[in-house]
N, C-alpha and C. Protein backbone atom coordinates (compact mmCIF):
# COMPACT_ATOMS: atom_id res chain seq x y z
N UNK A 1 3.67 -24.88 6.73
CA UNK A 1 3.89 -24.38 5.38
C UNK A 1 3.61 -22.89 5.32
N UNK A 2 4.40 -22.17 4.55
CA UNK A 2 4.16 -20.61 4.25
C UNK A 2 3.32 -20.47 3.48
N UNK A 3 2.59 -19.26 3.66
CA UNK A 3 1.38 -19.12 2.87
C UNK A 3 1.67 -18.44 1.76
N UNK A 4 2.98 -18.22 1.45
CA UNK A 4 3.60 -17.50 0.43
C UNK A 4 4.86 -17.97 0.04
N UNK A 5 5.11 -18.85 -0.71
CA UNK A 5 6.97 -19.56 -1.04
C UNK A 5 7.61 -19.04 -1.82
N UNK A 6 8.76 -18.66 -2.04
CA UNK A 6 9.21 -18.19 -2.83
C UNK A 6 9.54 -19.05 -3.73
N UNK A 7 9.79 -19.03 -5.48
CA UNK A 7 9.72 -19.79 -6.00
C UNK A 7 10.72 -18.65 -7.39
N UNK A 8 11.15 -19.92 -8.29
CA UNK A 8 11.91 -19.19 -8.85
C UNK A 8 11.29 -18.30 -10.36
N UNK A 9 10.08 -18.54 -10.23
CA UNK A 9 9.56 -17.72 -11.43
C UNK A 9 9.16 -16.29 -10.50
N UNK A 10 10.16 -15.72 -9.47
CA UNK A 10 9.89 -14.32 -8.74
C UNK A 10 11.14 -13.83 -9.04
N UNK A 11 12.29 -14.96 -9.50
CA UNK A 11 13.66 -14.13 -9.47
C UNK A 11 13.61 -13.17 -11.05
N UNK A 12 14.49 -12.44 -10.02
CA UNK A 12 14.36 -11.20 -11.97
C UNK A 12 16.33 -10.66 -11.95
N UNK A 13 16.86 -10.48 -10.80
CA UNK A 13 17.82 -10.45 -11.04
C UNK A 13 18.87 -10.95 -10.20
N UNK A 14 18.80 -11.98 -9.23
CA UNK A 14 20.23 -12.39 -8.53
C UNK A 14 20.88 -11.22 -7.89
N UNK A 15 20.10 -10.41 -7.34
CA UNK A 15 20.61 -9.44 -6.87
C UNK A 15 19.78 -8.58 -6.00
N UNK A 16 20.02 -7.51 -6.25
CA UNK A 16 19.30 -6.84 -5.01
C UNK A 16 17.48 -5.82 -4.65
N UNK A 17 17.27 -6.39 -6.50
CA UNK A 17 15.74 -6.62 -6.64
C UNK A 17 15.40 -7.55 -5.83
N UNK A 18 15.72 -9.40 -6.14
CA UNK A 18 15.59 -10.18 -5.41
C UNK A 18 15.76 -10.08 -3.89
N UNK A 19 16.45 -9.25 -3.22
CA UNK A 19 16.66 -9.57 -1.96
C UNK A 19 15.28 -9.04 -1.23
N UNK A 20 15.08 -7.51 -2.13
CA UNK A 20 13.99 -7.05 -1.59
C UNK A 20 12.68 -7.65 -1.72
N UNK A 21 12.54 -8.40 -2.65
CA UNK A 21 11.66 -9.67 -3.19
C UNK A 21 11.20 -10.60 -1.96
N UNK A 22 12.30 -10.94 -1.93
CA UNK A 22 12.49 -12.53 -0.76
C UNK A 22 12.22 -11.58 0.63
N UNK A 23 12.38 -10.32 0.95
CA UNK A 23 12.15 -9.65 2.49
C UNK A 23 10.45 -9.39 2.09
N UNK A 24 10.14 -9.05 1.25
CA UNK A 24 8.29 -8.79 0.91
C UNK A 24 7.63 -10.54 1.07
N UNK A 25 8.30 -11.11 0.70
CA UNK A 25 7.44 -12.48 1.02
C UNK A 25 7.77 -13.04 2.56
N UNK A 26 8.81 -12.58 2.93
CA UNK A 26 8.64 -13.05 4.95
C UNK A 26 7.98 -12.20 5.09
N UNK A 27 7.56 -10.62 4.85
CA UNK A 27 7.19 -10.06 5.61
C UNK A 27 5.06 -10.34 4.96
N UNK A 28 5.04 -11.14 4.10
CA UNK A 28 4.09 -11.37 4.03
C UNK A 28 3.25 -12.51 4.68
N UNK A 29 4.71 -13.65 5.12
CA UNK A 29 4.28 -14.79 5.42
C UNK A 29 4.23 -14.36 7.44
N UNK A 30 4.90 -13.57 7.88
CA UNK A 30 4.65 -13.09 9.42
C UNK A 30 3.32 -12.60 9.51
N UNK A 31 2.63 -11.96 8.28
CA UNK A 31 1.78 -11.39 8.46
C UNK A 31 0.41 -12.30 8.76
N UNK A 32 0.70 -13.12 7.48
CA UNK A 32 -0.11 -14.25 7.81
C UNK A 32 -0.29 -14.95 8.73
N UNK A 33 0.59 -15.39 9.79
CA UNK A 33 0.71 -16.52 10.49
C UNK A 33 0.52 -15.64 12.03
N UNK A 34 0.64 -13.85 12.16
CA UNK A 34 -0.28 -13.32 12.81
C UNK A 34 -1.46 -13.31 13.06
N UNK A 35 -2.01 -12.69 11.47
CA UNK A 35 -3.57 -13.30 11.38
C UNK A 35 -3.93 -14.17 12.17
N UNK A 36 -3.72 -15.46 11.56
CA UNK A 36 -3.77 -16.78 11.24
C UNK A 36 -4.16 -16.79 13.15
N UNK A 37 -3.41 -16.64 14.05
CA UNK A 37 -2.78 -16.41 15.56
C UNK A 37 -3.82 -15.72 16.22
N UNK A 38 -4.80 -14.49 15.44
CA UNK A 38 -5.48 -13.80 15.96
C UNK A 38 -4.54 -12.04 16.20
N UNK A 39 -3.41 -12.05 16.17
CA UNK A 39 -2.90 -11.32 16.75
C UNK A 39 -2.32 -9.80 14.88
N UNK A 40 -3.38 -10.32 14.02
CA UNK A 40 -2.94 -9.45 13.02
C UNK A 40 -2.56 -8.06 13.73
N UNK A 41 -3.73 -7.70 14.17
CA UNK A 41 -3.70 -6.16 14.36
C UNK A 41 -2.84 -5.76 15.08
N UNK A 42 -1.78 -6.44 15.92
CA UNK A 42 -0.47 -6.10 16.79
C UNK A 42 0.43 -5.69 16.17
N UNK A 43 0.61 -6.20 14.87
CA UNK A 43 2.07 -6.26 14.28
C UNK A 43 1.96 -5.80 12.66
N UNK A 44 0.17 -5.30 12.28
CA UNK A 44 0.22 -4.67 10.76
C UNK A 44 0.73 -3.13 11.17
N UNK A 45 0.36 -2.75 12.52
CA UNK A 45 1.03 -1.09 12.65
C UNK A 45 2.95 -0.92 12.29
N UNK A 46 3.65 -1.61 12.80
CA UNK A 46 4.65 -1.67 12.05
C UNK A 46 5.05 -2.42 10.36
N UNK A 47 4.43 -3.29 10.32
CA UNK A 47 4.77 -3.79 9.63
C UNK A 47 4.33 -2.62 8.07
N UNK A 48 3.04 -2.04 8.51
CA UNK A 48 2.68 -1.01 7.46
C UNK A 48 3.94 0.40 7.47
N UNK A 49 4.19 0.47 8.43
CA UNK A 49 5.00 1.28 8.61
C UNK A 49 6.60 1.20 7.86
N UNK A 50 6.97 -0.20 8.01
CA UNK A 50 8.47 -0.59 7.80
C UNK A 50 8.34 -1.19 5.73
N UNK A 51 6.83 -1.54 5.47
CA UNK A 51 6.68 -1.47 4.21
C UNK A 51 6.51 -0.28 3.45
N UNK A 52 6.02 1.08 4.07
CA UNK A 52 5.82 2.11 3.24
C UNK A 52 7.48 2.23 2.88
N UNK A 53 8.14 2.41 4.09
CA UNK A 53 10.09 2.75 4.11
C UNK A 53 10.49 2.09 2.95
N UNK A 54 10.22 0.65 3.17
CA UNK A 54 11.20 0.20 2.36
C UNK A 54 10.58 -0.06 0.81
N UNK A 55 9.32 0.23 0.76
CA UNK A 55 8.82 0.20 -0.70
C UNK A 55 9.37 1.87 -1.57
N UNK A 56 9.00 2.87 -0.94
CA UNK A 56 10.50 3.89 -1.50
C UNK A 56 11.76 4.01 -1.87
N UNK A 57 12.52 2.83 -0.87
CA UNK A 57 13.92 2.74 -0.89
C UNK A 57 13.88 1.70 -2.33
N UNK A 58 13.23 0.35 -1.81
CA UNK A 58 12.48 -0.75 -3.10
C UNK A 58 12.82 0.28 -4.66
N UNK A 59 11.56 1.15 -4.70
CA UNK A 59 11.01 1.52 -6.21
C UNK A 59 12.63 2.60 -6.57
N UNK A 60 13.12 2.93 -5.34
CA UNK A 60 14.27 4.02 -5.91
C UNK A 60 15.23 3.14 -6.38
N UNK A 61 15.82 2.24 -6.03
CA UNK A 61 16.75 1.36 -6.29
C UNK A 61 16.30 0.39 -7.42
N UNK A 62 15.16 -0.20 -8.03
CA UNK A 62 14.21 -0.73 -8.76
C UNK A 62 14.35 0.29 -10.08
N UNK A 63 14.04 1.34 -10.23
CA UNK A 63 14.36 1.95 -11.22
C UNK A 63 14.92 2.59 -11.44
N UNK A 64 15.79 2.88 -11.05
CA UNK A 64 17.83 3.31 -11.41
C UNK A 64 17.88 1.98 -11.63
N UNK A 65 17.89 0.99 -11.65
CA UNK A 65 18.17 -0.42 -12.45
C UNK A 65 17.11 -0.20 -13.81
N UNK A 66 16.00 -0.07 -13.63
CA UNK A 66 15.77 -0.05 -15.51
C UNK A 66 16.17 1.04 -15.81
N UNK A 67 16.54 2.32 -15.04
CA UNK A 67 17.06 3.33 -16.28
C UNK A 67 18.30 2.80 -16.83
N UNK A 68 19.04 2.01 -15.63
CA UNK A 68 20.59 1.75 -16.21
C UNK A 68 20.83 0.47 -17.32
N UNK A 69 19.33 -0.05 -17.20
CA UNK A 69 19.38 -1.49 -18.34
C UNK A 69 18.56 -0.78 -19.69
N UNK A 70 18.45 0.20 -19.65
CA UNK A 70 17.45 0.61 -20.65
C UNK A 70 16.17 0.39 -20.71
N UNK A 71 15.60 -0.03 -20.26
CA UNK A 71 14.47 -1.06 -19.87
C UNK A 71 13.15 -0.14 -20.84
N UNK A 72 12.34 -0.44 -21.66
CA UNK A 72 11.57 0.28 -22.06
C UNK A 72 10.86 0.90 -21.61
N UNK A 73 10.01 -0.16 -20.69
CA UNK A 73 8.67 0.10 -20.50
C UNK A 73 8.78 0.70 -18.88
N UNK A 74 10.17 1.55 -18.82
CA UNK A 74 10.03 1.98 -17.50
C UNK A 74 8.80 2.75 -17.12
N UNK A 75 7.99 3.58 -17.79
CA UNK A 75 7.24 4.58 -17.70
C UNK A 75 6.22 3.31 -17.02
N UNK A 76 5.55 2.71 -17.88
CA UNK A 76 4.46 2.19 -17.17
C UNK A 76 4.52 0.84 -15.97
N UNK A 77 5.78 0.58 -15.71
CA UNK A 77 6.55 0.46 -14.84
C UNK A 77 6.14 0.94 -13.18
N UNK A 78 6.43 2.27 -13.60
CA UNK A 78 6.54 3.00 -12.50
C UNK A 78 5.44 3.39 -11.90
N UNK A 79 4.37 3.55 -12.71
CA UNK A 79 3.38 3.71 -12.63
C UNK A 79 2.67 2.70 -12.04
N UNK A 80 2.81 1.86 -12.06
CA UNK A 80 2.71 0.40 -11.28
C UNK A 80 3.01 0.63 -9.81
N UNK A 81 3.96 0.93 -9.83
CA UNK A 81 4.77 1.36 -8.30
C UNK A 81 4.41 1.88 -7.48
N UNK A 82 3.51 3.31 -8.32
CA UNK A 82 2.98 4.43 -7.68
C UNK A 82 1.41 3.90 -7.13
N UNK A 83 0.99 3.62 -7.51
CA UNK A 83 -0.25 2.45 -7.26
C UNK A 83 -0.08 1.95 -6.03
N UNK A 84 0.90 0.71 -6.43
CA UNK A 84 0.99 0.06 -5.17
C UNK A 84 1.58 0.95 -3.92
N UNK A 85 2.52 2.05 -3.84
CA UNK A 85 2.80 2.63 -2.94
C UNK A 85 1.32 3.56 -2.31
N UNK A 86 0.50 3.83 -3.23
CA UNK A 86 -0.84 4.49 -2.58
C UNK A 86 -1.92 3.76 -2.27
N UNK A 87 -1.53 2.43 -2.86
CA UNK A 87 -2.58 1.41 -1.40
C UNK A 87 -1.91 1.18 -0.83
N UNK A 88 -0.37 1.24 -0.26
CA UNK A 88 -0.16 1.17 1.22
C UNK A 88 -0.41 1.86 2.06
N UNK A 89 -0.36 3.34 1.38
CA UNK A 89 -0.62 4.82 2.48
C UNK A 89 -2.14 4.91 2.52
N UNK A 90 -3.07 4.08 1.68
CA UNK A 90 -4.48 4.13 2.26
C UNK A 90 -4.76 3.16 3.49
N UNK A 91 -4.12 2.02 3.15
CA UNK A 91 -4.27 1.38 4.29
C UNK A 91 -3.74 2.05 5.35
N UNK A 92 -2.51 2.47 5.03
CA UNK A 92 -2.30 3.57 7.08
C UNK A 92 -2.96 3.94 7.59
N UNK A 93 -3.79 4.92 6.32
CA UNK A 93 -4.26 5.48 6.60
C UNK A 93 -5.70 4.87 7.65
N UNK A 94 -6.44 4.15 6.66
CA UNK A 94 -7.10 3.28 7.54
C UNK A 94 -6.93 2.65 9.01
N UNK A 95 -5.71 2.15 8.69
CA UNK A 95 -5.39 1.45 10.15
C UNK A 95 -5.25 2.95 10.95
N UNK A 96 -4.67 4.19 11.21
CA UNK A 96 -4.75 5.03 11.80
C UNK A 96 -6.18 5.47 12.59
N UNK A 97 -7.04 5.36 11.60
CA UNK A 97 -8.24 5.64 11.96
C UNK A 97 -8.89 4.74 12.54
N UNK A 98 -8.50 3.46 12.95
CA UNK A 98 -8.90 2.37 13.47
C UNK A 98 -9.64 1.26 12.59
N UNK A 99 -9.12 1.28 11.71
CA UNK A 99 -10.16 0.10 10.85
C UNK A 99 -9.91 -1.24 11.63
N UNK A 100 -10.46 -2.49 11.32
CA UNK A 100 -10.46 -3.58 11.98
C UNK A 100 -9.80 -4.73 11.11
N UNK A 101 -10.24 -3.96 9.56
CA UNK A 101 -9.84 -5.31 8.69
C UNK A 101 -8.55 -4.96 7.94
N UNK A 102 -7.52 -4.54 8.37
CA UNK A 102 -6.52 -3.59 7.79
C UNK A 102 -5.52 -4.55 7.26
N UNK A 103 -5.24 -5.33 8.58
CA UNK A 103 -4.34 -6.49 8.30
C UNK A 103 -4.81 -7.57 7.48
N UNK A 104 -6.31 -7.92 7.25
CA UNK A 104 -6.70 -9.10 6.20
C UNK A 104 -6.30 -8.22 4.48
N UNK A 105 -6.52 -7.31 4.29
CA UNK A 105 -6.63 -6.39 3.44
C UNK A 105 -5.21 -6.37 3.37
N UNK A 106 -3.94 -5.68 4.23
CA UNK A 106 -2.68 -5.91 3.69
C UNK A 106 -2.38 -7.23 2.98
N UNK A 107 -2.39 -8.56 4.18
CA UNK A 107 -2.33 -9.15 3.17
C UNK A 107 -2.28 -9.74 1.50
N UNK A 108 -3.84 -9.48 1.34
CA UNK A 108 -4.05 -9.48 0.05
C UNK A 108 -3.46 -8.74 -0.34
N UNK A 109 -3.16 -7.44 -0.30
CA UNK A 109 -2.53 -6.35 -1.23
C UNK A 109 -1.37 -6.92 -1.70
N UNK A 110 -0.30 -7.29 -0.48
CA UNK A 110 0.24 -7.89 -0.91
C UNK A 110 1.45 -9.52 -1.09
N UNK A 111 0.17 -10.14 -1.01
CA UNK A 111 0.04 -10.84 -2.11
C UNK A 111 -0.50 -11.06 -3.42
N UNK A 112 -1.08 -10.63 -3.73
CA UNK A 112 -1.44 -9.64 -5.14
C UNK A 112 -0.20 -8.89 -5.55
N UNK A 113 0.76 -8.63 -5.00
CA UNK A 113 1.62 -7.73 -5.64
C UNK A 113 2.78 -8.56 -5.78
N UNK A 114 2.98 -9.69 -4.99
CA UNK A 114 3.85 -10.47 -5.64
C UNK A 114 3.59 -11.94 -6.31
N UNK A 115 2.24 -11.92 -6.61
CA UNK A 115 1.85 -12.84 -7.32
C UNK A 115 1.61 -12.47 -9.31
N UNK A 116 1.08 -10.60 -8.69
CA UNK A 116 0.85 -10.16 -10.16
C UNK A 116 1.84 -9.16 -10.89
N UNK A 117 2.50 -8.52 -9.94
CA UNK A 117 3.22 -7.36 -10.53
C UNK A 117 4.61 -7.78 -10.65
N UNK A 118 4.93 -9.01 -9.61
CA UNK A 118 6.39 -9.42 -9.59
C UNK A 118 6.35 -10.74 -10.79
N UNK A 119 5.28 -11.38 -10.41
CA UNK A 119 5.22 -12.28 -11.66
C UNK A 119 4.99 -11.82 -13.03
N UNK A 120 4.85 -10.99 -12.90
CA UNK A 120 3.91 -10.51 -14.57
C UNK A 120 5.24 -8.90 -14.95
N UNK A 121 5.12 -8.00 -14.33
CA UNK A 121 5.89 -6.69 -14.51
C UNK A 121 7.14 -6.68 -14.40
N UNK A 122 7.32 -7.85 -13.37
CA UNK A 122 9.23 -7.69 -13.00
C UNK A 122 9.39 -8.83 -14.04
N UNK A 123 8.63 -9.74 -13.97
CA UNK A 123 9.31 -10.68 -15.21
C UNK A 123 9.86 -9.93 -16.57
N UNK A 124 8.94 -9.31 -17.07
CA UNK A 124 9.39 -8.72 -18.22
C UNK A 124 10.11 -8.14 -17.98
N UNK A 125 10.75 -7.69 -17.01
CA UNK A 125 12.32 -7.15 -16.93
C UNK A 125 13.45 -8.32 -17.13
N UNK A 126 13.03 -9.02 -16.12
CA UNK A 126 14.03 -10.32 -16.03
C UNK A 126 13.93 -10.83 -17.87
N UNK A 127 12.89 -10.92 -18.48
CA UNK A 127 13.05 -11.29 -19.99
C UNK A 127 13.91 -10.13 -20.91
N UNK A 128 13.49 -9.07 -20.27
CA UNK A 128 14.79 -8.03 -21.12
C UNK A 128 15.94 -8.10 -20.73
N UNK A 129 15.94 -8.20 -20.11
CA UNK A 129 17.48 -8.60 -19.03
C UNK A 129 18.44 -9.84 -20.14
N UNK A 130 17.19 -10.97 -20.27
CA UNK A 130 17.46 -12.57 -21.03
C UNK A 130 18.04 -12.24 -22.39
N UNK A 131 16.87 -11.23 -23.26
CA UNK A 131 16.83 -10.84 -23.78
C UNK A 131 18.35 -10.28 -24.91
N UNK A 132 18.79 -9.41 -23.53
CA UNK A 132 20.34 -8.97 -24.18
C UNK A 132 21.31 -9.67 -23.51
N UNK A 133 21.29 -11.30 -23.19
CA UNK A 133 22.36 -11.77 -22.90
C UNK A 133 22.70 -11.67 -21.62
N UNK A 134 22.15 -10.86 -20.91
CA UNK A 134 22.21 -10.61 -19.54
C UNK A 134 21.32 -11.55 -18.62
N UNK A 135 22.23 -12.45 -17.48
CA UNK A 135 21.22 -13.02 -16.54
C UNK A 135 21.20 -12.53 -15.17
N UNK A 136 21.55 -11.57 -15.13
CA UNK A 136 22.18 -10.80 -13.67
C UNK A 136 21.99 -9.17 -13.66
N UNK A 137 21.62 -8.34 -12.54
CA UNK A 137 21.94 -7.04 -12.42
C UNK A 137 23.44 -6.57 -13.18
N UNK A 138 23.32 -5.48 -13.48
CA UNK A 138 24.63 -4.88 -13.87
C UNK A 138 25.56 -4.56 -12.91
N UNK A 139 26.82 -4.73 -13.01
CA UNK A 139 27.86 -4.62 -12.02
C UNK A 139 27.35 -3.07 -11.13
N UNK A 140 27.62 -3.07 -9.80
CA UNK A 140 27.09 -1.41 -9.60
C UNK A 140 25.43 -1.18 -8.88
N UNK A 141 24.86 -2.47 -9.39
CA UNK A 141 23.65 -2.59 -9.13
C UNK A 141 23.47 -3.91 -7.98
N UNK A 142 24.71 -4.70 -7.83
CA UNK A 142 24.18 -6.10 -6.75
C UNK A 142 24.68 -5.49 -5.93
C-alpha cells in the first residue's frame, strides 16, 4: 500500500494542475518506500533537486490559471507557494550541509502539502471553478 493515495478530494482541475498533483504524490510515495528501505538519503539529493524545478514550473503554470479564472484569493494563494517553495530550498540547503534527517523531514513537508494546501487551498479553487459552472481548466490551460 502507498503511503500516500491519491484520492479524489485532491482533484481541482482535470488537467494539468492535477497532473502535477498526481507526479507530487509518486514522488512522495518513492520517497517513502526509500526511507522505509533504509536507503532515504540516496535518492532525497535528487529528488530535492527535481522538486525545487518542478515546484517553479508547478506555481508558474498554477497561477496563470487563477489569474486566467479570476480567482480571488490569488494573492494569498501565492503566498502559500512561496512558503512552501522556501522549505524546499531550506531543506537543500540542509541536505547540502549534510544533515541526516533531511529525507524524514521532506517527507513530511510534503505530505503536509498535499494533505493541507492541496486539500484545503487548491480546493477552494476547484469550488470557484464549481462555483461559475466550470468543472475543468479553461481551454489553453489542459
Amino acid at each position: 500500500m502507498a503511503y500516500f493515495e491519491w484520492a479524489d478530494d485532491l482533484e481541482i482541475d482535470q488537467g494539468p494542475i492535477d497532473q502535477d498533483h498526481r507526479k507530487l504524490v509518486a514522488q512522495v510515495n518513492e520517497l517513502h518506500t526509500a526511507t522505509a528501505m533504509g536507503r532515504g538519503q540516496e535518492i532525497v539529493g535528487r529528488l530535492l533537486e527535481e522538486l525545487e524545478g518542478e515546484t517553479v514550473e508547478h506555481i508558474r503554470r498554477e497561477e496563470a490559471f487563477l489569474a486566467k479564472i479570476g480567482y480571488p484569493e490569488s494573492a494569498e494563494h501565492h503566498q502559500g507557494h512561496e512558503r512552501f517553495l522556501g522549505d524546499l530550498r531550506q531543506l537543500r540547503r540542509r541536505f547540502d550541509e549534510g544533515g541526516i534527517t533531511v529525507a524524514a523531514q521532506l517527507s513530511q513537508l510534503l505530505r503536509d502539502w498535499l494533505s493541507i494546501h492541496i486539500r484545503r487551498n487548491d480546493r477552494s479553487v476547484r469550488d470557484f471553478l464549481q462555483a461559475q459552472g466550470r468543472q475543468r481548466a479553461p481551454r489553453g490551460m489542459r
